[in-house]
N, C-alpha and C. Protein backbone atom coordinates (compact mmCIF):
# COMPACT_ATOMS: atom_id res chain seq x y z
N UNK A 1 75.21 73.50 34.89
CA UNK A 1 75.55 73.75 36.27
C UNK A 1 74.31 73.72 37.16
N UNK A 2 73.05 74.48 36.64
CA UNK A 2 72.03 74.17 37.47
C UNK A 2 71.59 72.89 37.44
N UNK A 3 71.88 72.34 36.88
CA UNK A 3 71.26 70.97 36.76
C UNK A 3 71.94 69.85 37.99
N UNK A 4 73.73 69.81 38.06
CA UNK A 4 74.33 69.58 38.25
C UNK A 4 73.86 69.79 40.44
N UNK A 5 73.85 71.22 40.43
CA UNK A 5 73.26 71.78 41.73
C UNK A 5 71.95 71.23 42.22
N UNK A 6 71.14 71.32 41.15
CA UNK A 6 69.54 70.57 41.71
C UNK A 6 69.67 69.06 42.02
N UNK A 7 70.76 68.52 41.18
CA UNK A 7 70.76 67.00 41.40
C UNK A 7 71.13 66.81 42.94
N UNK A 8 72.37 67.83 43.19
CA UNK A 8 73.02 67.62 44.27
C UNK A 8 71.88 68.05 45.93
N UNK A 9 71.17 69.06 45.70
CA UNK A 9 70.25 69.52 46.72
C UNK A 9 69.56 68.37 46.83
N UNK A 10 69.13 67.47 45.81
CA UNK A 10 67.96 66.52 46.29
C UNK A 10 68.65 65.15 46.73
N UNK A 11 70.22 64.96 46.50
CA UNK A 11 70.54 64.29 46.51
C UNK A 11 70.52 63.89 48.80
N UNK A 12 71.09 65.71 48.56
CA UNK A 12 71.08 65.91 49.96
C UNK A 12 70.03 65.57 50.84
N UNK A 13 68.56 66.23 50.26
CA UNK A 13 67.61 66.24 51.08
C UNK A 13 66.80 64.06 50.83
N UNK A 14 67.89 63.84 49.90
CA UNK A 14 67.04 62.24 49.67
C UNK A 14 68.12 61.38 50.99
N UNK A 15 69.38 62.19 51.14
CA UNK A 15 70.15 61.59 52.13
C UNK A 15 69.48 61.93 53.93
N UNK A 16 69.21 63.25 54.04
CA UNK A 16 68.87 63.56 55.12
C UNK A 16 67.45 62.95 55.62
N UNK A 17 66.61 62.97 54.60
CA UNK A 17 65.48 62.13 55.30
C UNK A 17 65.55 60.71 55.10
N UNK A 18 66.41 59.68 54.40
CA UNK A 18 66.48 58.68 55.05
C UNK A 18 67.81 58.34 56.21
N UNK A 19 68.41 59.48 56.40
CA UNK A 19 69.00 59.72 58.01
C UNK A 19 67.85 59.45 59.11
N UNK A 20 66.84 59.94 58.90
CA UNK A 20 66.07 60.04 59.64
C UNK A 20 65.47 58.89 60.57
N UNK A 21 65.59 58.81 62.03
CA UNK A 21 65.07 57.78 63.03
C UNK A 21 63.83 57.14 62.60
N UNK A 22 63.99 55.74 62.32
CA UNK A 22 62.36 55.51 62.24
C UNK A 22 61.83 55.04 63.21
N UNK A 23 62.21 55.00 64.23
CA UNK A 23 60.77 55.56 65.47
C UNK A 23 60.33 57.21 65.44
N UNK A 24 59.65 56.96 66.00
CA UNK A 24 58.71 58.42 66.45
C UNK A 24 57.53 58.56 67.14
N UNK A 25 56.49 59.19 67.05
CA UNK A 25 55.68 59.38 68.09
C UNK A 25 54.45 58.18 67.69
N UNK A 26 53.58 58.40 68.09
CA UNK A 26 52.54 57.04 68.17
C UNK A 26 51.56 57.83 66.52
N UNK A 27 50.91 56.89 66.10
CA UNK A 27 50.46 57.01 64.73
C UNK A 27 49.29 58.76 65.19
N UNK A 28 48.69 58.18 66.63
CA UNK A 28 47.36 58.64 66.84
C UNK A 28 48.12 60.33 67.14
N UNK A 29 49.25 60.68 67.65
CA UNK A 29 49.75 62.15 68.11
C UNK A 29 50.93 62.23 67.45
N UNK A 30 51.14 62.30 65.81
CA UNK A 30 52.23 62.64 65.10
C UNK A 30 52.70 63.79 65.62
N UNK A 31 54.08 63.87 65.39
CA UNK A 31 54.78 65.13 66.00
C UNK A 31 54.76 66.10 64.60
N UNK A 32 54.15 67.74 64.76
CA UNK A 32 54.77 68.47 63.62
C UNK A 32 55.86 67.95 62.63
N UNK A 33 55.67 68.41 61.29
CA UNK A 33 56.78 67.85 60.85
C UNK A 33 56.99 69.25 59.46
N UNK A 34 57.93 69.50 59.24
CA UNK A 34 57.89 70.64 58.28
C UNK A 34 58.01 70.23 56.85
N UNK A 35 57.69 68.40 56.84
CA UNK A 35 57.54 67.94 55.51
C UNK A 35 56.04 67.57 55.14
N UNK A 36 54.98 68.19 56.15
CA UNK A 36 53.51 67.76 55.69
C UNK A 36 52.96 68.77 55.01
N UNK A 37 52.20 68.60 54.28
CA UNK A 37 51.41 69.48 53.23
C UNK A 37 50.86 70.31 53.36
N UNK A 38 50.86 70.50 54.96
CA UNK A 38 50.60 71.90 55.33
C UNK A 38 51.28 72.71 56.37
N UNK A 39 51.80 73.68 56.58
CA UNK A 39 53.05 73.79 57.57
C UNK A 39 52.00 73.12 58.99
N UNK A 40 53.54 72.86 59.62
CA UNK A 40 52.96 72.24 61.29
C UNK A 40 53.14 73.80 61.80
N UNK A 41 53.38 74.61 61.44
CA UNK A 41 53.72 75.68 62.35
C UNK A 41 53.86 76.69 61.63
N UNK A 42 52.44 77.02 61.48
CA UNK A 42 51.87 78.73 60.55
C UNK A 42 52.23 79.95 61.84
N UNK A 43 52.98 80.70 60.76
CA UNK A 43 52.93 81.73 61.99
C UNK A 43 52.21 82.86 60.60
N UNK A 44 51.16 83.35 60.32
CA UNK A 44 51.01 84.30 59.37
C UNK A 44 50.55 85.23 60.21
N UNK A 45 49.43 85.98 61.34
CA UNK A 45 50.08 86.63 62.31
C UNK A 45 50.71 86.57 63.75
N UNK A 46 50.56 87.55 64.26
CA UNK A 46 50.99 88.15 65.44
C UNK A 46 50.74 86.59 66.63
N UNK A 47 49.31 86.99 66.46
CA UNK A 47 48.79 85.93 67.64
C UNK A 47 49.50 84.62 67.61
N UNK A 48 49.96 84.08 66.07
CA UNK A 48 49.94 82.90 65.69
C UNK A 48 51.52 82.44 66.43
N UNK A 49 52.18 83.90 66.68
CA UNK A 49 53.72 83.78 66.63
C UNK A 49 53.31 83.62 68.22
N UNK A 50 52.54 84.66 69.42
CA UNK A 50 52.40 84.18 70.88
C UNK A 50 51.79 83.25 70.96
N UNK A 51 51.34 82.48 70.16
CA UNK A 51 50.65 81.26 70.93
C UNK A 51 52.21 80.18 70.29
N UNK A 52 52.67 80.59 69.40
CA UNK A 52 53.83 79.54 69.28
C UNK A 52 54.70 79.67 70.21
N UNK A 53 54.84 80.87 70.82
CA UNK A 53 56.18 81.44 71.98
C UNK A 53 56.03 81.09 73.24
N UNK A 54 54.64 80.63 73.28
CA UNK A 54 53.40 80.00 74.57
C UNK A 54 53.69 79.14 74.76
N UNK A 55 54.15 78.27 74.08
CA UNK A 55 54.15 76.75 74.41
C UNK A 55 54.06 76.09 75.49
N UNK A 56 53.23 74.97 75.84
CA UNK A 56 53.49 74.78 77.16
C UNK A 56 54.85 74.06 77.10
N UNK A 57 55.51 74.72 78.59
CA UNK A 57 56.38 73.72 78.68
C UNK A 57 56.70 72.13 78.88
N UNK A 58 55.66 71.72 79.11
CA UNK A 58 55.53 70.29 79.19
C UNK A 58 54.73 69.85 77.75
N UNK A 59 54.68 70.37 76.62
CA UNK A 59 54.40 69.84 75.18
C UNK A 59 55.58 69.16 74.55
N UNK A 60 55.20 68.25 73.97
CA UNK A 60 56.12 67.72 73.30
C UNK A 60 57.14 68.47 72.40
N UNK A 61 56.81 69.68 71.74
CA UNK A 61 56.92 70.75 70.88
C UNK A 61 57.36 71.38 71.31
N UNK A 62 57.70 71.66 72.62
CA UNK A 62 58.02 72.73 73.41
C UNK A 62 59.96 73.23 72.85
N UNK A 63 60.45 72.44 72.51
CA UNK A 63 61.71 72.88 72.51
C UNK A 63 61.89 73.43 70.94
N UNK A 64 60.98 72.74 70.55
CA UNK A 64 61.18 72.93 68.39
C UNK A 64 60.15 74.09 68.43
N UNK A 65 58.93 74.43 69.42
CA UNK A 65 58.30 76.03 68.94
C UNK A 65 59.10 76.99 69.74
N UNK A 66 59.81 76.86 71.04
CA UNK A 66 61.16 78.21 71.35
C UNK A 66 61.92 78.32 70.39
N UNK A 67 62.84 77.32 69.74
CA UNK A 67 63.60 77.54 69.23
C UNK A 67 63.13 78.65 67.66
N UNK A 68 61.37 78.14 66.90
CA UNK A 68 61.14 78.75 65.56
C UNK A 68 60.61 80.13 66.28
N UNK A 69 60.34 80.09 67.11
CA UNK A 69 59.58 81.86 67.79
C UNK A 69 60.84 82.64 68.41
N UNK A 70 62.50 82.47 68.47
CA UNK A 70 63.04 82.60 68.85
C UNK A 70 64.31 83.31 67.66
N UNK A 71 64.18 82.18 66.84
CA UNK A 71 64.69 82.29 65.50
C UNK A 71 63.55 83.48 64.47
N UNK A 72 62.21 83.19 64.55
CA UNK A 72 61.52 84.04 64.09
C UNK A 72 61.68 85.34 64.16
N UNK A 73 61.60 85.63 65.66
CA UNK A 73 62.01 87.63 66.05
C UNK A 73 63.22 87.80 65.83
N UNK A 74 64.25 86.50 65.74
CA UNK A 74 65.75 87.22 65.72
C UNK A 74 65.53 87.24 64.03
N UNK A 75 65.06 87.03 62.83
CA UNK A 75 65.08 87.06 61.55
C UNK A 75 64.41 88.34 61.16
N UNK A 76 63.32 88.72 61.63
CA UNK A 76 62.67 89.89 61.65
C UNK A 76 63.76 91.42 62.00
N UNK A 77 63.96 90.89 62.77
CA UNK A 77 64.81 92.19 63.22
C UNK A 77 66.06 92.05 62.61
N UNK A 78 67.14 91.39 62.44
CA UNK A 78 68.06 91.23 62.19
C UNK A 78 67.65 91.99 60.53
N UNK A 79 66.56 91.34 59.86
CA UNK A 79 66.26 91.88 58.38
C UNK A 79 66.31 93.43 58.50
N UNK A 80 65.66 93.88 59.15
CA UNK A 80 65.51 95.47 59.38
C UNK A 80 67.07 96.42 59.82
N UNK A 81 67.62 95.43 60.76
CA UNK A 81 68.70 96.09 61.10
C UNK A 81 69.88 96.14 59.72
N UNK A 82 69.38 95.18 58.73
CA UNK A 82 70.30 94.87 57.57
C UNK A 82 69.52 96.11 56.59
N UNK A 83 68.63 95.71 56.33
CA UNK A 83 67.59 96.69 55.65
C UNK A 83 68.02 98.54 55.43
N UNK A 84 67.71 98.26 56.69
CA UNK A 84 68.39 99.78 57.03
C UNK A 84 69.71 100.16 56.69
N UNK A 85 70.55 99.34 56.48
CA UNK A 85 72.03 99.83 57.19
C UNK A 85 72.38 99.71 55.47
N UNK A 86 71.43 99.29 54.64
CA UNK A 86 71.77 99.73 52.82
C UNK A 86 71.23 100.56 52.47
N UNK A 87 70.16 100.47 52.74
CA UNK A 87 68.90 101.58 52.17
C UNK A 87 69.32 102.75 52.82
N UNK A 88 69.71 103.60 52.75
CA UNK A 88 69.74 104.71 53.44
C UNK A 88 70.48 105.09 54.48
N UNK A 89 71.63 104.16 55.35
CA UNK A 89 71.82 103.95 56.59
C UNK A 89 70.88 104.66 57.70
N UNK A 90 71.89 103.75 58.60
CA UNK A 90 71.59 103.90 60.11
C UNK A 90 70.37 105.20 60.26
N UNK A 91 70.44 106.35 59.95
CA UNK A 91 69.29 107.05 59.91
C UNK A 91 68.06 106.82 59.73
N UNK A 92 67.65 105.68 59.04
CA UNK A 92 66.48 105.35 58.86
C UNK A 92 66.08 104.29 59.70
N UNK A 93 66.87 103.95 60.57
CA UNK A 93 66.27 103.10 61.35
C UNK A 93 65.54 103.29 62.43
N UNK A 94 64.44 102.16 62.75
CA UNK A 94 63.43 102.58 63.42
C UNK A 94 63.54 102.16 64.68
N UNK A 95 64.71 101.05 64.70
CA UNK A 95 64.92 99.93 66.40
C UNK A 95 66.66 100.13 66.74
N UNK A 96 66.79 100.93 67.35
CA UNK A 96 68.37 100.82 68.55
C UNK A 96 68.33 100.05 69.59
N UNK A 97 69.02 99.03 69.33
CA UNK A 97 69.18 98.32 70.66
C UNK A 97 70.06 99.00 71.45
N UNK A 98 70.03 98.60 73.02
CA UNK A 98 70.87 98.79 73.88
C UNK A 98 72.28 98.51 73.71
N UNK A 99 73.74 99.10 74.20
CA UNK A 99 74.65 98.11 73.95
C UNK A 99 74.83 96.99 74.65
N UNK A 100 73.88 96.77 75.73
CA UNK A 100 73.67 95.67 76.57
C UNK A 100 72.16 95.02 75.93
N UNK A 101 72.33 94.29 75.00
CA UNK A 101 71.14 93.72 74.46
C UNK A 101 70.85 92.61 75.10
N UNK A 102 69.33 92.30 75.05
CA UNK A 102 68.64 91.55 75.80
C UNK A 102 68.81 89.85 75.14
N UNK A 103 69.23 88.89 75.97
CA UNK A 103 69.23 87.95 75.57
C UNK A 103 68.18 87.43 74.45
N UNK A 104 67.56 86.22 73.77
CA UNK A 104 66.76 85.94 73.04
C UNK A 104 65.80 85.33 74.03
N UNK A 105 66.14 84.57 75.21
CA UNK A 105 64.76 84.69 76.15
C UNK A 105 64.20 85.60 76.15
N UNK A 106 64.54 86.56 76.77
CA UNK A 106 64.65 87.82 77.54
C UNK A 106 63.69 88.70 76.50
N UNK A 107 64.05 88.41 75.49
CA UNK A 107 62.89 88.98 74.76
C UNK A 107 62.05 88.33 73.79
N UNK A 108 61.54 87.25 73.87
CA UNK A 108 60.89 86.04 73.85
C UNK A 108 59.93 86.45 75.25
N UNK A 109 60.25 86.84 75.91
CA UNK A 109 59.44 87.32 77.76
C UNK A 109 58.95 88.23 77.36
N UNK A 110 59.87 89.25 77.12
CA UNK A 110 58.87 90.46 76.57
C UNK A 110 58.02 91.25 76.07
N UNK A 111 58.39 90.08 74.77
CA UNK A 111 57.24 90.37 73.56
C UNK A 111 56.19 89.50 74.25
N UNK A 112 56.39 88.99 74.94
CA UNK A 112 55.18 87.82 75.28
C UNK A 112 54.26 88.76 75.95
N UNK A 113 54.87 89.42 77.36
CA UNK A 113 54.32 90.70 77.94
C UNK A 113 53.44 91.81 77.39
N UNK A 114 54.43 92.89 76.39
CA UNK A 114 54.02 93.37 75.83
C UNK A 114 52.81 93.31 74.73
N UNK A 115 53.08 92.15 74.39
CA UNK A 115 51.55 91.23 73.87
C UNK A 115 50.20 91.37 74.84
N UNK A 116 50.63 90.95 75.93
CA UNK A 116 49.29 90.80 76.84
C UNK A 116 48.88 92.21 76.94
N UNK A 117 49.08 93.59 76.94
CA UNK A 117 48.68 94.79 76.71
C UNK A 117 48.50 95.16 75.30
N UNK A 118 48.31 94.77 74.41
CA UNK A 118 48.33 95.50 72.82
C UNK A 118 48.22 94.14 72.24
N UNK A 119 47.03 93.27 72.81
CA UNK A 119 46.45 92.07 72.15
C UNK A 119 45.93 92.22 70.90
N UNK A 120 45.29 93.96 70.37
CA UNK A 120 45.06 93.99 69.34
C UNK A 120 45.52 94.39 67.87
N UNK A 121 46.82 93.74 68.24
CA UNK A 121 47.73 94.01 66.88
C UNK A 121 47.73 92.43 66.42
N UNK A 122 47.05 90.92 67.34
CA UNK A 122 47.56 89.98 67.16
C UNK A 122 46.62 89.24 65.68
N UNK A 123 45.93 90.09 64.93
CA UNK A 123 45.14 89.93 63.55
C UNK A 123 46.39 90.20 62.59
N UNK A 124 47.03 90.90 62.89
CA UNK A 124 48.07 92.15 62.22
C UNK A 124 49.55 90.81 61.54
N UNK A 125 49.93 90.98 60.27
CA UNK A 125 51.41 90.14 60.35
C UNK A 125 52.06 89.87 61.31
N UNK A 126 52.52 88.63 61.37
CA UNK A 126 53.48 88.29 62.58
C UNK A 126 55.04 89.50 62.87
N UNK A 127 55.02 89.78 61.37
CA UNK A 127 56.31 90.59 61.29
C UNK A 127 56.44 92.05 61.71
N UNK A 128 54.85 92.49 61.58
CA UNK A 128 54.46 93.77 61.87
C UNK A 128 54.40 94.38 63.44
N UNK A 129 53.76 92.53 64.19
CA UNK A 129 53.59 93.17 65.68
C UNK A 129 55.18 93.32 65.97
N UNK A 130 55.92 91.92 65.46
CA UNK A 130 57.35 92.00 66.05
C UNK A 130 58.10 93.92 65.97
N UNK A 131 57.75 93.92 65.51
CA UNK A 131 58.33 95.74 64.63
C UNK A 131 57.66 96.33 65.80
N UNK A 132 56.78 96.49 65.79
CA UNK A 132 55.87 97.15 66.60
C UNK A 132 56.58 96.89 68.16
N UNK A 133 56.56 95.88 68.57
CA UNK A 133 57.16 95.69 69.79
C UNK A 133 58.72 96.41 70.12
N UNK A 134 59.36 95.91 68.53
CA UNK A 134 61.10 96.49 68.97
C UNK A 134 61.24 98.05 68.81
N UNK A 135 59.84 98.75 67.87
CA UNK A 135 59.99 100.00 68.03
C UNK A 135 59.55 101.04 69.00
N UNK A 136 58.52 99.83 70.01
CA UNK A 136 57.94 100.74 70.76
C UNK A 136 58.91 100.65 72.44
N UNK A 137 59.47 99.21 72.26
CA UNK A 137 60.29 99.11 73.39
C UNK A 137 61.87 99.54 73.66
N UNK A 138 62.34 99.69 71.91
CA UNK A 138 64.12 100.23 71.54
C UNK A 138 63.52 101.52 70.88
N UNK A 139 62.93 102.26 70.67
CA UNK A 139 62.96 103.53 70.07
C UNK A 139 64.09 104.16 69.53
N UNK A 140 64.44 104.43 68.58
CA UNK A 140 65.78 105.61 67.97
C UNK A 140 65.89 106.91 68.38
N UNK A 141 67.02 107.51 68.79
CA UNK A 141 66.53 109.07 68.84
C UNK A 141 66.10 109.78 67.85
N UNK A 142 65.79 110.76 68.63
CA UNK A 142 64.36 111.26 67.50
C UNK A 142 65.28 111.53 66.12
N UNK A 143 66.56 112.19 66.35
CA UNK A 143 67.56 112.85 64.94
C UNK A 143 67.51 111.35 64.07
N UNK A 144 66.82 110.29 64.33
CA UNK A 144 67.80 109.24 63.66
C UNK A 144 65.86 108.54 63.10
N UNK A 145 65.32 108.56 64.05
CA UNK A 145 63.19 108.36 63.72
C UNK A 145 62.97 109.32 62.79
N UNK A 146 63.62 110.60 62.72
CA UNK A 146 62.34 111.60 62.29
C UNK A 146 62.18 111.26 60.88
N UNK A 147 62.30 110.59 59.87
CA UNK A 147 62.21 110.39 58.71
C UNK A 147 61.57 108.97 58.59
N UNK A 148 60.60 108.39 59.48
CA UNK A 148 59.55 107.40 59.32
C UNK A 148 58.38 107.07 58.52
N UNK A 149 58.54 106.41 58.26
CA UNK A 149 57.06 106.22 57.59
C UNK A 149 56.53 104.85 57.60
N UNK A 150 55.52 104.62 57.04
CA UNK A 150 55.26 103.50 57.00
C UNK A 150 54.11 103.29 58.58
N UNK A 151 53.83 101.83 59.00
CA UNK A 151 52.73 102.29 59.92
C UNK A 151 53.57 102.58 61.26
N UNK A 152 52.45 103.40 62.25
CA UNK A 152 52.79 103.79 63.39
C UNK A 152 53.25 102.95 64.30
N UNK A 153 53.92 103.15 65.60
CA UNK A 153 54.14 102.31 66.41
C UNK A 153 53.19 101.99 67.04
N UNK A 154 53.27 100.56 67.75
CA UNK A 154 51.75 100.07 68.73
C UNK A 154 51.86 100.87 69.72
C-alpha cells in the first residue's frame, strides 16, 4: 500500500509540474520557485517573516509573499488555538480573539506595526514573535493566563 501511495504522489507531482506554463520570467530575474535547492522564501525568524509581509507592492512576488506571510500567522496561531484546546483546554490558552476578529490583512497591518516598536524580537523564531504579537495584542483573562509558562510576552 505504501508503495502503491508513493507511486501515486509522484505520479501527481510528475503531472503537476509538467502542467506547468513554459514561459516565465527572463533567465537573468527567475521568479522564486519552491522547487530550488534552496527555499525562495526562508522565513526562520521574525524579521525574515516582516520583510516577507513588506513586500513591495509593485514586486513581482508581491501577491505569492502576502499570500505565504498571511497563511504563515494564520498556521501559527490556528496551531496554538488547536494545541490548546487538547492539551489541557481552553484554560491554557495564551491568545483570545475578539468575537469580531480581525481580518487576515488587518492583521498582516498589525503585526507589521507592532513590529516597528519591538524590532528586537526580529533575531527571535518567526513563530515566537508571531505569539508574542497575538499574546500581547489578544491577551486571555487573567482566570484563563494564570497557568503560563514558557517565554514572556514582548
Amino acid at each position: 500500500m505504501r508503495i502503491a501511495l508513493t507511486g501515486l504522489a509522484l505520479a501527481v507531482i510528475a503531472g503537476t509540474a509538467a502542467a506547468q506554463p513554459a514561459s516565465g520570467p527572463p533567465a537573468s530575474s527567475p521568479a522564486p520557485s519552491l522547487l530550488a535547492g534552496k527555499p525562495a522564501y526562508d522565513i526562520s525568524t521574525f524579521g525574515d517573516l516582516i520583510r516577507l509581509c513588506t513586500t513591495d507592492r509593485n514586486a513581482a512576488t508581491f501577491e505569492t509573499s502576502l499570500g505565504l506571510c498571511a497563511g504563515y500567522i494564520s498556521g501559527v496561531l490556528d496551531f496554538h488555538l488547536v494545541d490548546t484546546g487538547w492539551s489541557g483546554g481552553r484554560h491554557n490558552r495564551r491568545v483570545c480573539l475578539p468575537m469580531e476578529r480581525p481580518t487576515r490583512l488587518e492583521t498582516i497591518q498589525l503585526l507589521i506595526a507592532w513590529d516597528s516598536t519591538n524590532a528586537r524580537f526580529n533575531s527571535e523564531p518567526a513563530a515566537d514573535g508571531v505569539m508574542r504579537y497575538f499574546m500581547k495584542t489578544y491577551p486571555c483573562p487573567r482566570a484563563r493566563s494564570a497557568l503560563q509558562t514558557g517565554k514572556p510576552p514582548g
